[in-house]
Protein backbone atom coordinates (compact mmCIF):
# COMPACT_ATOMS: atom_id res chain seq x y z
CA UNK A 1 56.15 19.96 -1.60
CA UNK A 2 58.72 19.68 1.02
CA UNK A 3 57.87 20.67 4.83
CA UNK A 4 60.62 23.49 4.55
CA UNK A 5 58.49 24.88 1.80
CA UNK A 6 54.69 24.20 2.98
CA UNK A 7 55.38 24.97 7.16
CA UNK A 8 58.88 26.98 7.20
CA UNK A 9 61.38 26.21 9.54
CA UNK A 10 60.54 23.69 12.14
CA UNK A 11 61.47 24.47 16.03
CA UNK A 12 60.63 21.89 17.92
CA UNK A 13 58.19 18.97 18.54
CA UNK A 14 56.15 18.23 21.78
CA UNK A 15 53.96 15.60 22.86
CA UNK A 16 50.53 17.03 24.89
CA UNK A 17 47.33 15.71 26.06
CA UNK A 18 45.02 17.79 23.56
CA UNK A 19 41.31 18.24 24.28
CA UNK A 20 39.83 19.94 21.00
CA UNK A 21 36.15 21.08 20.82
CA UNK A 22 35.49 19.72 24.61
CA UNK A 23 36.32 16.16 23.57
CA UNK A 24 39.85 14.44 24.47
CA UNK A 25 41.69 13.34 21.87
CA UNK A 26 44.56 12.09 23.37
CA UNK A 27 48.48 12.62 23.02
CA UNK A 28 49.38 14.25 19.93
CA UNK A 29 52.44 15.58 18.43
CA UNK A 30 52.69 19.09 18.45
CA UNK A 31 55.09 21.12 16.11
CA UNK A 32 56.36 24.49 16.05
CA UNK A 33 56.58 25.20 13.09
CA UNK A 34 57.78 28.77 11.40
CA UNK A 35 54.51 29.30 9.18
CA UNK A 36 52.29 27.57 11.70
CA UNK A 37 51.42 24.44 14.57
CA UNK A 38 51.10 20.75 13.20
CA UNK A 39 49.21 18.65 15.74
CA UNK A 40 49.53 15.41 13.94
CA UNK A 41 47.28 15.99 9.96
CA UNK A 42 46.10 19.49 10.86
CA UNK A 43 47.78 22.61 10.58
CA UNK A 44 47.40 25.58 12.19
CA UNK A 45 48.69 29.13 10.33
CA UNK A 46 49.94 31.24 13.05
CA UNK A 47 47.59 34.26 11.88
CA UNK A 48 44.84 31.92 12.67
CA UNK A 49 45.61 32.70 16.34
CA UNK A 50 44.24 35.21 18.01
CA UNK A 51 46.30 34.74 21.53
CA UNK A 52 48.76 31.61 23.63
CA UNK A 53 47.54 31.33 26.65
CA UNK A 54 49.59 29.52 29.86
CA UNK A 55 48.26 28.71 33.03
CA UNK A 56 50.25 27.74 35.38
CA UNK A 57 48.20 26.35 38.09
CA UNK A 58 46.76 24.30 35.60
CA UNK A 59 49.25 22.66 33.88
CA UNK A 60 47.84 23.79 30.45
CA UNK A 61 47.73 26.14 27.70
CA UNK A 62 45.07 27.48 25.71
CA UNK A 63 44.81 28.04 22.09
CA UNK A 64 42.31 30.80 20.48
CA UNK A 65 41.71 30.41 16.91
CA UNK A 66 39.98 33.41 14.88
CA UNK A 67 37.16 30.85 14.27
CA UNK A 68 35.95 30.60 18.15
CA UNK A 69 37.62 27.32 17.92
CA UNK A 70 39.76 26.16 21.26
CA UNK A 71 43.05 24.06 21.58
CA UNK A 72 43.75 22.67 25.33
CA UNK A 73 47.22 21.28 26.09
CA UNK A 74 47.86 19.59 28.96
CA UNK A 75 51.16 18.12 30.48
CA UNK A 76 52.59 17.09 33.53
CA UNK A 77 55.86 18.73 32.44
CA UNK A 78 55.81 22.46 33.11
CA UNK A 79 59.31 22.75 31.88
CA UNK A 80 57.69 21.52 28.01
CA UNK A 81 54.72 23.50 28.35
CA UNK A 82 56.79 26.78 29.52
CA UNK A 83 58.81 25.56 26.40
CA UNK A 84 55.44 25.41 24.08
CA UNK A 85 54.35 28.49 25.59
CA UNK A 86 57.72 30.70 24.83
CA UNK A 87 58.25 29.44 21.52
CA UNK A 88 54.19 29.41 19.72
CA UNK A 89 53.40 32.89 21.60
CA UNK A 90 56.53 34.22 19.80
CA UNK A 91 55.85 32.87 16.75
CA UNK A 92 52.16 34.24 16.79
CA UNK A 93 53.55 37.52 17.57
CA UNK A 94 56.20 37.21 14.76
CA UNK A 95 54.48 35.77 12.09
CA UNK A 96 50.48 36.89 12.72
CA UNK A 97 50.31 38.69 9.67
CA UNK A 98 53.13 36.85 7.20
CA UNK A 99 50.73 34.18 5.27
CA UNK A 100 48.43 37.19 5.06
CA UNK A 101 50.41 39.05 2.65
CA UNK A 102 50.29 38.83 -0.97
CA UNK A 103 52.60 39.08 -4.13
CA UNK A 104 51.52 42.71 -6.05
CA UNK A 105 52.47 44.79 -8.81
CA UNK A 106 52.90 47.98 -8.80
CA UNK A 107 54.49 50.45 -10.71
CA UNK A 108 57.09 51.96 -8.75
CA UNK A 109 57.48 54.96 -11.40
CA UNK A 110 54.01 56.05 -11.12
CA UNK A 111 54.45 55.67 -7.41
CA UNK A 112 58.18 57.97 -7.62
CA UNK A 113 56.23 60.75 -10.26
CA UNK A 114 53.43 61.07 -7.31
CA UNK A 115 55.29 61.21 -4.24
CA UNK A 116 57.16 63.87 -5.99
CA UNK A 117 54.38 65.73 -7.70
CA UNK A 118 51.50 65.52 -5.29
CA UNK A 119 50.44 68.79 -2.81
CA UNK A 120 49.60 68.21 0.43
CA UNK A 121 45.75 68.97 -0.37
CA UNK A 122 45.61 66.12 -2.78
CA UNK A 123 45.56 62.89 -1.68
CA UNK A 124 46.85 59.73 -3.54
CA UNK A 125 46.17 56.00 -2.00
CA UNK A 126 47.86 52.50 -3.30
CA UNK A 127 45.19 50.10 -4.13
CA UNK A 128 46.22 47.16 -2.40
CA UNK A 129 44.20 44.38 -4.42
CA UNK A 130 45.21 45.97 -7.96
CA UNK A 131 48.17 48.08 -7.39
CA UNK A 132 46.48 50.99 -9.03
CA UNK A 133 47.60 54.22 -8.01
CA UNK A 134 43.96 56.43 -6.80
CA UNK A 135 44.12 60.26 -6.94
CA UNK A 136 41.66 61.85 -4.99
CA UNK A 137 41.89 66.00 -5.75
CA UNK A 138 41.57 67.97 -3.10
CA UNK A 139 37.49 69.01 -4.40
CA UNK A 140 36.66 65.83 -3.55
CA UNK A 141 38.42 65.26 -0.30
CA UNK A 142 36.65 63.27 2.44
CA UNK A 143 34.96 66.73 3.92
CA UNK A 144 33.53 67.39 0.28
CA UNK A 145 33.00 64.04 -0.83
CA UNK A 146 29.99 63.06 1.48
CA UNK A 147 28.84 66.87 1.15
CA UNK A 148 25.51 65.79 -1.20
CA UNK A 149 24.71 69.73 -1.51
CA UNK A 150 28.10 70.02 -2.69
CA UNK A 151 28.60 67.20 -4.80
CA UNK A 152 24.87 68.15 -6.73
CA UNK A 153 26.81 71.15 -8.29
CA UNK A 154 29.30 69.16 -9.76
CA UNK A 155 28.88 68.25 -13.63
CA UNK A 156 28.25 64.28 -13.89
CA UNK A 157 31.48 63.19 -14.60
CA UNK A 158 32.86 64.32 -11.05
CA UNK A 159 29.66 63.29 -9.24
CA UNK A 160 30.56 59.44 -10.60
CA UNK A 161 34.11 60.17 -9.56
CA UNK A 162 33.05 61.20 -6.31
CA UNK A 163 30.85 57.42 -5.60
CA UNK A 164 34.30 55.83 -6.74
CA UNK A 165 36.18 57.69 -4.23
CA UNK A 166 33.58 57.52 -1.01
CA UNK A 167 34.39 53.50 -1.64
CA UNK A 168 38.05 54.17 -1.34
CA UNK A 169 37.49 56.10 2.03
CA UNK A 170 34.73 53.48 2.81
């Protein structure tokens, strides 16, 4: 697998003074990547970032990762960290969500038939791990659905539908 393929585009490479988990680890190559950040073997998927911080007084910038973890960069050159800064908190913003998103099948006639078909007191939700179309009738909207004096009065077959859909809503 080519680095075009695994990482995306690549922007630009840096050398930094990292400090990762409180404990220096020296220079390191840094690369922008489109996917991600490659800091020499380890790569980084920009929607494990939460936020880019830059501080200027410092001379560093500061790396939140979704698992608590922190990256410190430090340079003399505020010119490459401004540089670093512009170009990862852009990507994060950009591409946060990309690697998160998945192939999925749907059926784009069943989808056409309900969008034209469906009143506005029925409601009809894509299942977004099987690509099943859900139709929840307006009996068993979410006002009636968690209504247990309501839903007691139903025959069995639309209680059972009506556990299916409070995990939809849920």
């Amino acid at each position: 697998m080519t680095d075009i393929n695994k990482y995306g585009k690549k922007f630009k490479e840096f050398e930094f003074s990292l400090i990762y988990n409180d404990e220096n680890k020296g220079f390191k190559n840094f690369i922008i990547y489109e996917r991600g950040l490659l800091i020499e073997k380890s790569f980084f998927l920009w929607h494990d970032v939460i936020y880019v911080t830059y501080y200027n007084k410092d001379k560093k910038i500061i790396i939140n990762l979704n698992d608590q973890r922190e990256l410190k960069i430090y340079s003399k050159e505020k010119s490459e960290l401004m540089s670093f800064y512009n170009k990862a908190s852009k990507q994060v913003e950009k591409y946060r969500h990309f690697d998160t998103l998945k192939k999925l099948k749907v059926d784009l006639d069943e989808i056409n038939i309900v969008m034209d078909t469906n009143s506005f007191d029925d409601e009809t939700y894509l299942d977004t791990l099987t690509g099943d179309i859900i139709y929840i009738p307006m009996e068993l909207n979410e006002d009636n659905v968690y209504d247990e004096d309501y839903i007691k009065d139903l025959p069995k077959w639309e209680q059972e539908e009506a556990e299916h859909i409070k995990k939809v809503y849920e």
